[in-house]
C-alpha atoms as a PDB file:
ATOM      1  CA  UNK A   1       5.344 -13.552  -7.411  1.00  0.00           C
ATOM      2  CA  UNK A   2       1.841 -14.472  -6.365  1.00  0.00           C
ATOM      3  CA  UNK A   3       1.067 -10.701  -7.402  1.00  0.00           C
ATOM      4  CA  UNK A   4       1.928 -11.563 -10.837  1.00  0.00           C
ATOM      5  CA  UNK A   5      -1.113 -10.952 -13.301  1.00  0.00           C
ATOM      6  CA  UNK A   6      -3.244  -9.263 -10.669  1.00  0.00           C
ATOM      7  CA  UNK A   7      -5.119  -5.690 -10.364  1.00  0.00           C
ATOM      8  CA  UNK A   8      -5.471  -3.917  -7.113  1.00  0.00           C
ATOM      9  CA  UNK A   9      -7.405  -1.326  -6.495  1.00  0.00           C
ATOM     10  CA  UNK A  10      -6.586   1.680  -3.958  1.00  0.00           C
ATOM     11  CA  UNK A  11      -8.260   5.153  -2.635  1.00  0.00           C
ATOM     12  CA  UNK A  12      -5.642   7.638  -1.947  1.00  0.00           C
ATOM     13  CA  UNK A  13      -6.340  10.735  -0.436  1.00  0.00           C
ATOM     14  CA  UNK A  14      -4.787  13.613  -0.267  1.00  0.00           C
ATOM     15  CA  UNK A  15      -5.985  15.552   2.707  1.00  0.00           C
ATOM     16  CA  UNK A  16      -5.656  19.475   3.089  1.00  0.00           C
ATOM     17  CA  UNK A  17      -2.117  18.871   4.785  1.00  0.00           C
ATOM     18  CA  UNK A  18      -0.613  17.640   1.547  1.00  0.00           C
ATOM     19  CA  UNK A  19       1.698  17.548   0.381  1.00  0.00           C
ATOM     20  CA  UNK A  20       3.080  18.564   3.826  1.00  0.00           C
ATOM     21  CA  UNK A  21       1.344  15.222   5.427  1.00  0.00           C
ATOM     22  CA  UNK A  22       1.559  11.833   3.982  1.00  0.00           C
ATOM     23  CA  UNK A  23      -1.478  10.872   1.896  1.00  0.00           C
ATOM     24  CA  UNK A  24      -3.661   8.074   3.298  1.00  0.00           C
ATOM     25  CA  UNK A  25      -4.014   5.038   1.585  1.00  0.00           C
ATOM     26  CA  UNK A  26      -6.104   2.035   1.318  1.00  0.00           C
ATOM     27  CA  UNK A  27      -6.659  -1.117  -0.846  1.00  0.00           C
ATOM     28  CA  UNK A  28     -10.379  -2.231  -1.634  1.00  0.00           C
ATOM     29  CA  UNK A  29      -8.444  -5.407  -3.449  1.00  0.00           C
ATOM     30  CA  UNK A  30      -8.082  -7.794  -0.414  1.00  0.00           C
ATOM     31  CA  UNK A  31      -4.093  -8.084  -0.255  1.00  0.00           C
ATOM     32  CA  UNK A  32      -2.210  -9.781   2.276  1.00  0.00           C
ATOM     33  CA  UNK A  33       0.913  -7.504   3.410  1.00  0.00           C
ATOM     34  CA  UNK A  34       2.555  -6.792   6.510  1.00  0.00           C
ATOM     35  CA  UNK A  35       2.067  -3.430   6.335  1.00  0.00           C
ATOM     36  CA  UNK A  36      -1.800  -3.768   5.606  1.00  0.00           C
ATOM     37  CA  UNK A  37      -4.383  -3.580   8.280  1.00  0.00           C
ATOM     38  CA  UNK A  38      -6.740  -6.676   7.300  1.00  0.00           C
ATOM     39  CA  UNK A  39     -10.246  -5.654   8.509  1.00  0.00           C
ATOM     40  CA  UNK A  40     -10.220  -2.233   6.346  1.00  0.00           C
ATOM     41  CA  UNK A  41      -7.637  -2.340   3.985  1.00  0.00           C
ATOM     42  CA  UNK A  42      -5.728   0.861   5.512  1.00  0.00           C
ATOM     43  CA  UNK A  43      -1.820   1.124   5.069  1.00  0.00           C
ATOM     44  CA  UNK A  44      -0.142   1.575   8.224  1.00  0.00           C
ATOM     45  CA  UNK A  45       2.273   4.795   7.537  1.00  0.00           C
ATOM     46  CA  UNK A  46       4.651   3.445  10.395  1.00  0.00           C
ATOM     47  CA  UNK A  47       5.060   0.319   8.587  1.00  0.00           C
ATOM     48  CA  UNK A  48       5.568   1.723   5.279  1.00  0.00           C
ATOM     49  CA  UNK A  49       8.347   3.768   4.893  1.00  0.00           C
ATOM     50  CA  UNK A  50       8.026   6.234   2.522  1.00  0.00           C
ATOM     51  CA  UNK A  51       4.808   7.351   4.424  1.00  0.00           C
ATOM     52  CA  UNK A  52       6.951   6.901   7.929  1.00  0.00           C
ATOM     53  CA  UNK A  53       9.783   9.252   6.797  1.00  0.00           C
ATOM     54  CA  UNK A  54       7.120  11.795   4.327  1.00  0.00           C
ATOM     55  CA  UNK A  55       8.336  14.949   3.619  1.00  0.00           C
ATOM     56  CA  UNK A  56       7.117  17.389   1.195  1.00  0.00           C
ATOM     57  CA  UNK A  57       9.424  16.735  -1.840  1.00  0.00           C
ATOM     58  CA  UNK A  58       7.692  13.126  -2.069  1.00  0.00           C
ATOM     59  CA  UNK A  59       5.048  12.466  -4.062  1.00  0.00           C
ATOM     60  CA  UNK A  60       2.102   9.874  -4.880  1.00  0.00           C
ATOM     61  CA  UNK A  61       4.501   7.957  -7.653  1.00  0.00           C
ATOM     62  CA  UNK A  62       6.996   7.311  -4.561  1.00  0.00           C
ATOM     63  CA  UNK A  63       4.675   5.733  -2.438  1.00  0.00           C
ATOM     64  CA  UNK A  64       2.985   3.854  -5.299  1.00  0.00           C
ATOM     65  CA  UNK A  65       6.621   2.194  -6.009  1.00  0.00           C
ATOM     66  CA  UNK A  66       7.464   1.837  -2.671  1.00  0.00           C
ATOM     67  CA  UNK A  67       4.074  -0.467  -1.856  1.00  0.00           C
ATOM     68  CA  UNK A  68       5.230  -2.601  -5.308  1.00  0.00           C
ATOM     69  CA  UNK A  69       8.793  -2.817  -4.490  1.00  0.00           C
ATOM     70  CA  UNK A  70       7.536  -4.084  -0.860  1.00  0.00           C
ATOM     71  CA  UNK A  71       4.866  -6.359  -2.641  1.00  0.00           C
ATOM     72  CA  UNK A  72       8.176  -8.297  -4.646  1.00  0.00           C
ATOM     73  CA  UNK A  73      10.197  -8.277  -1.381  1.00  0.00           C
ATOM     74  CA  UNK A  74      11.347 -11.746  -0.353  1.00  0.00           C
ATOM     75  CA  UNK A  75       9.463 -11.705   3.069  1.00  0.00           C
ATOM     76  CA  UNK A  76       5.662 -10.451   0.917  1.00  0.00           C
ATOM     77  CA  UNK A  77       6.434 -12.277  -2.646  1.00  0.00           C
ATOM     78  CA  UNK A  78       5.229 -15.707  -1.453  1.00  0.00           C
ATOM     79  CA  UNK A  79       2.411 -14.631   0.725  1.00  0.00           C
ATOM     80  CA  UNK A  80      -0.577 -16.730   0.755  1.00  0.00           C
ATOM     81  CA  UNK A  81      -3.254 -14.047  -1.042  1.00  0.00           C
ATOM     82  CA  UNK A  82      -6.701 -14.205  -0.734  1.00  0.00           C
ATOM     83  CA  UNK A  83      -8.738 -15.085  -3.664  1.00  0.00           C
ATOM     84  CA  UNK A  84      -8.215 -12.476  -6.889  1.00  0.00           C
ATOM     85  CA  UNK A  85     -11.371  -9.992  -6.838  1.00  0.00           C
ATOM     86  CA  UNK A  86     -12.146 -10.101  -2.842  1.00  0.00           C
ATOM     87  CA  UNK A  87     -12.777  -7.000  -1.521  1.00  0.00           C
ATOM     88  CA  UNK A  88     -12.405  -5.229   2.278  1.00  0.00           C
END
């Protein structure tokens, strides 16, 4: 995939709520993904998901999977990206 090879970095935060509300999360890597907003980088819970249908008895490991399983999905795999190191 044209995420092969490539780092990405993320904050996640765990607000007070937690693990009773989703964490928010957001790439400083540059990615192109649907369910990425591309002026800051934020990942839109209602288009993820795992962060859609949270509940307590999920944790930071699911939602890391569940962003690379939808990263190697046939609709995000082929992407255009922008170039590797580009920050928001």
């Amino acid at each position: 995939t044209v995420h092969e090879n490539r780092i990405y970095s993320l904050k996640i935060i765990c607000g007070e709520s937690y693990p009773d509300k989703p964490p928010l999360v957001q790439f400083v890597s540059r990615i192109n993904l649907p369910f990425v907003n591309q002026t800051n980088g934020m990942v839109d819970p209602m288009k993820l998901p795992v962060l859609a249908n949270w509940t307590r008895n999920l944790s930071l490991e699911n939602v890391l999977v569940e962003m690379r399983k939808e990263m190697g999905s046939f609709n995000n795999r082929k992407l255009p990206q922008p170039p590797e190191g580009s920050t928001f």
